[in-house]
C-alpha atoms as a PDB file:
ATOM      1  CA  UNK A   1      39.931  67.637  92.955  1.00  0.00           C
ATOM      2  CA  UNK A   2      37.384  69.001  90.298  1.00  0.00           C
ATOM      3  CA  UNK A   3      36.624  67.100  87.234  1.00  0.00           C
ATOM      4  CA  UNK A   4      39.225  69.637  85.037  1.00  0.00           C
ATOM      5  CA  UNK A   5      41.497  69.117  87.417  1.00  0.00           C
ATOM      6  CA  UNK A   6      41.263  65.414  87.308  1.00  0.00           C
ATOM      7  CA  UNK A   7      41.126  65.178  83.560  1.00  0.00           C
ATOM      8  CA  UNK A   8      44.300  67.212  83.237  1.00  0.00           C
ATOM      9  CA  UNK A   9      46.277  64.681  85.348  1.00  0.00           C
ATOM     10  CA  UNK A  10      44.901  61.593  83.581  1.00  0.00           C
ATOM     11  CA  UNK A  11      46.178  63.802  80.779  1.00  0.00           C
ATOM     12  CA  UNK A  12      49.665  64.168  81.995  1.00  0.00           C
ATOM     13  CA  UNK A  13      49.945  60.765  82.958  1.00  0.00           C
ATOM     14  CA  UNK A  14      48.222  58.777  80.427  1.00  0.00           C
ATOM     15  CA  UNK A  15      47.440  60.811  77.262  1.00  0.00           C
ATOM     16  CA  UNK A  16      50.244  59.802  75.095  1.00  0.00           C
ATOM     17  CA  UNK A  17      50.376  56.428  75.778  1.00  0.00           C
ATOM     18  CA  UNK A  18      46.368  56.223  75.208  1.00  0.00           C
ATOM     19  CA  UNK A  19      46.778  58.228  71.771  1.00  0.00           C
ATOM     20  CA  UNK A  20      48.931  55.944  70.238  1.00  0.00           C
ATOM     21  CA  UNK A  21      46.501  53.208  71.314  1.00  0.00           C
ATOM     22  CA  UNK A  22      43.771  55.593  69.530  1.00  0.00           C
ATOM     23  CA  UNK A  23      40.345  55.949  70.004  1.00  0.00           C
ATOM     24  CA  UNK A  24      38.974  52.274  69.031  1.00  0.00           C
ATOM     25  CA  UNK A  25      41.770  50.628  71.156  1.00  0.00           C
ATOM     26  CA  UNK A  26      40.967  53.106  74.054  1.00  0.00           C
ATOM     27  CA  UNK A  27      37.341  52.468  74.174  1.00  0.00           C
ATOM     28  CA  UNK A  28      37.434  48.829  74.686  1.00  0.00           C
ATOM     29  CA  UNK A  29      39.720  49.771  77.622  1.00  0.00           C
ATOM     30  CA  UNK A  30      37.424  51.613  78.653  1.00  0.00           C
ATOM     31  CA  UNK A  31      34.647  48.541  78.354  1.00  0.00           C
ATOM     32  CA  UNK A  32      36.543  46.736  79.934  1.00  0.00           C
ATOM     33  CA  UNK A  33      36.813  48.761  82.758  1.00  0.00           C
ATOM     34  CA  UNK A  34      33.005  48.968  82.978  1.00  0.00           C
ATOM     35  CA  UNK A  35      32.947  45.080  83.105  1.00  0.00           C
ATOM     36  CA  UNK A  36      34.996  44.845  86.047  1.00  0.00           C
ATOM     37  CA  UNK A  37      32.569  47.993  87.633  1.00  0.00           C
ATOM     38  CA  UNK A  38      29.610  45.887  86.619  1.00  0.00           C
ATOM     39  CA  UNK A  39      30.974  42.452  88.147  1.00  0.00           C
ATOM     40  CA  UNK A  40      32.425  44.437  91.537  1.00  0.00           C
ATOM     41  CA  UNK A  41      28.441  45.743  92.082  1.00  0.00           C
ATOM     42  CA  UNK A  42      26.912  42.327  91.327  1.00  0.00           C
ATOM     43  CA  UNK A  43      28.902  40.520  93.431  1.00  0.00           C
ATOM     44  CA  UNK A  44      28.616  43.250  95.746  1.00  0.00           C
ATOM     45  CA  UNK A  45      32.310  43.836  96.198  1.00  0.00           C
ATOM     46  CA  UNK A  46      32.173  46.909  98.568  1.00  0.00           C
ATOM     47  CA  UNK A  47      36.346  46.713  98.797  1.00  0.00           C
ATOM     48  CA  UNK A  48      36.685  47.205  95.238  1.00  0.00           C
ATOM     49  CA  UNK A  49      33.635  49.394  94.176  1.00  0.00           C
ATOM     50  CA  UNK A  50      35.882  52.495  95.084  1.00  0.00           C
ATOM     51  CA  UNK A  51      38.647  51.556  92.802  1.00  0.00           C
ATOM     52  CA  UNK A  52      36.434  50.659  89.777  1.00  0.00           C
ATOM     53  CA  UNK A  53      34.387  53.662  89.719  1.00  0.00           C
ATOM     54  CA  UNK A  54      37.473  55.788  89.798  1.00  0.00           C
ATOM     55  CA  UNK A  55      39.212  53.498  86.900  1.00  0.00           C
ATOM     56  CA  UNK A  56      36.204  53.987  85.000  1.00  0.00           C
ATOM     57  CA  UNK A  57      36.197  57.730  85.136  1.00  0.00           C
ATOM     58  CA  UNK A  58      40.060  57.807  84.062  1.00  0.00           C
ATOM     59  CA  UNK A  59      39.126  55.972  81.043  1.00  0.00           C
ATOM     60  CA  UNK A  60      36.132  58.148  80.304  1.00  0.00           C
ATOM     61  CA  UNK A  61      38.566  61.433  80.727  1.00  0.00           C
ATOM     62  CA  UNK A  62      41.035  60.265  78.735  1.00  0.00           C
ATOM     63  CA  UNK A  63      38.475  59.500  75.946  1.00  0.00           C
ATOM     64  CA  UNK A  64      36.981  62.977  76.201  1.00  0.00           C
ATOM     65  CA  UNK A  65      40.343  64.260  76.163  1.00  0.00           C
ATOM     66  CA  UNK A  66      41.289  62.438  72.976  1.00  0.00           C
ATOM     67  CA  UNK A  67      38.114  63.543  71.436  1.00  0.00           C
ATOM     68  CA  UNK A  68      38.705  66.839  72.242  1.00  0.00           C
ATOM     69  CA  UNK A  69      35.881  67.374  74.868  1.00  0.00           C
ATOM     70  CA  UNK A  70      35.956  68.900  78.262  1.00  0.00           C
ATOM     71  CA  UNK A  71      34.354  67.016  80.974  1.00  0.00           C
ATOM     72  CA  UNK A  72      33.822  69.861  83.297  1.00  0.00           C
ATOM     73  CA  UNK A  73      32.322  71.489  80.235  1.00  0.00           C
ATOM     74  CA  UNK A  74      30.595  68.944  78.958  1.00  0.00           C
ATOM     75  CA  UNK A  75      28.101  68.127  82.243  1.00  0.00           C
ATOM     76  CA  UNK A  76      27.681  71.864  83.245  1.00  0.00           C
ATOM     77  CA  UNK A  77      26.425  72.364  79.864  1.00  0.00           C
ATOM     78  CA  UNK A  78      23.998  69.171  80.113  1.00  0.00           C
ATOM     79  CA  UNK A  79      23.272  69.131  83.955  1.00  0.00           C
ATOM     80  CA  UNK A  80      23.960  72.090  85.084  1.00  0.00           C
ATOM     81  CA  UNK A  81      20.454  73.575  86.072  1.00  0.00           C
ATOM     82  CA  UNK A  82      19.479  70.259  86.820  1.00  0.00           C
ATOM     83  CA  UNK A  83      17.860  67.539  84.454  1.00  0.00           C
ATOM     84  CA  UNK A  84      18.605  68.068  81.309  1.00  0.00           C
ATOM     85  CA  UNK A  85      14.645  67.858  79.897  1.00  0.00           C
ATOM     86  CA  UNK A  86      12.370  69.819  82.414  1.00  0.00           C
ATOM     87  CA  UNK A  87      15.411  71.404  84.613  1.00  0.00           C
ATOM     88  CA  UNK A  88      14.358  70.542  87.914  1.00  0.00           C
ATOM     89  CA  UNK A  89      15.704  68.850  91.412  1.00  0.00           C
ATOM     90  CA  UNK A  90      15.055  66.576  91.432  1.00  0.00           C
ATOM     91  CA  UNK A  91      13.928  65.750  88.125  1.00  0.00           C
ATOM     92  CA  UNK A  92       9.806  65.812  87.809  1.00  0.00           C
ATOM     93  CA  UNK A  93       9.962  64.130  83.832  1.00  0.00           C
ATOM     94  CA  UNK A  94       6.315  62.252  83.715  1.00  0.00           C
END
């Protein structure tokens, strides 16, 4: 599945429910989330990295979705010919 694709079905299942959360409500979701990512990797919970990366990236599409932003979009524009400052791969920044 491609980022679009994914961030249309985080969309379909999750959008409303998130938008009448709104944005402020949404985010610290989303913190959350990255708590639990951050705890699974220092504890080095292998079993659960897999499902806390992915719940992290649903709450970062539906964020960009409420604001309005495309995620496939969004990091061709800034990564797409590699880093974003001296466009190389990998990057050579000093």
């Amino acid at each position: 599945m491609d980022i679009r694709a994914f961030q249309d079905l985080i969309e379909a299942i999750y959008y409303e429910r998130d938008s009448g959360r709104g944005l402020e409500g949404t985010h610290m979701w989303f913190c959350e989330e990255v708590g639990e990512l951050t705890r699974a990797l220092r504890r080095g919970q292998q079993d659960e990295l897999m499902g806390e990366f992915a719940d992290v990236f649903a709450w970062l599409s539906t964020l960009a979705s409420m604001s309005g932003i495309d995620l496939n979009e969004a990091v061709n524009a800034k990564y797409g010919r590699g880093c974003p400052r001296c466009e190389a791969t990998p990057c050579s920044c000093a």
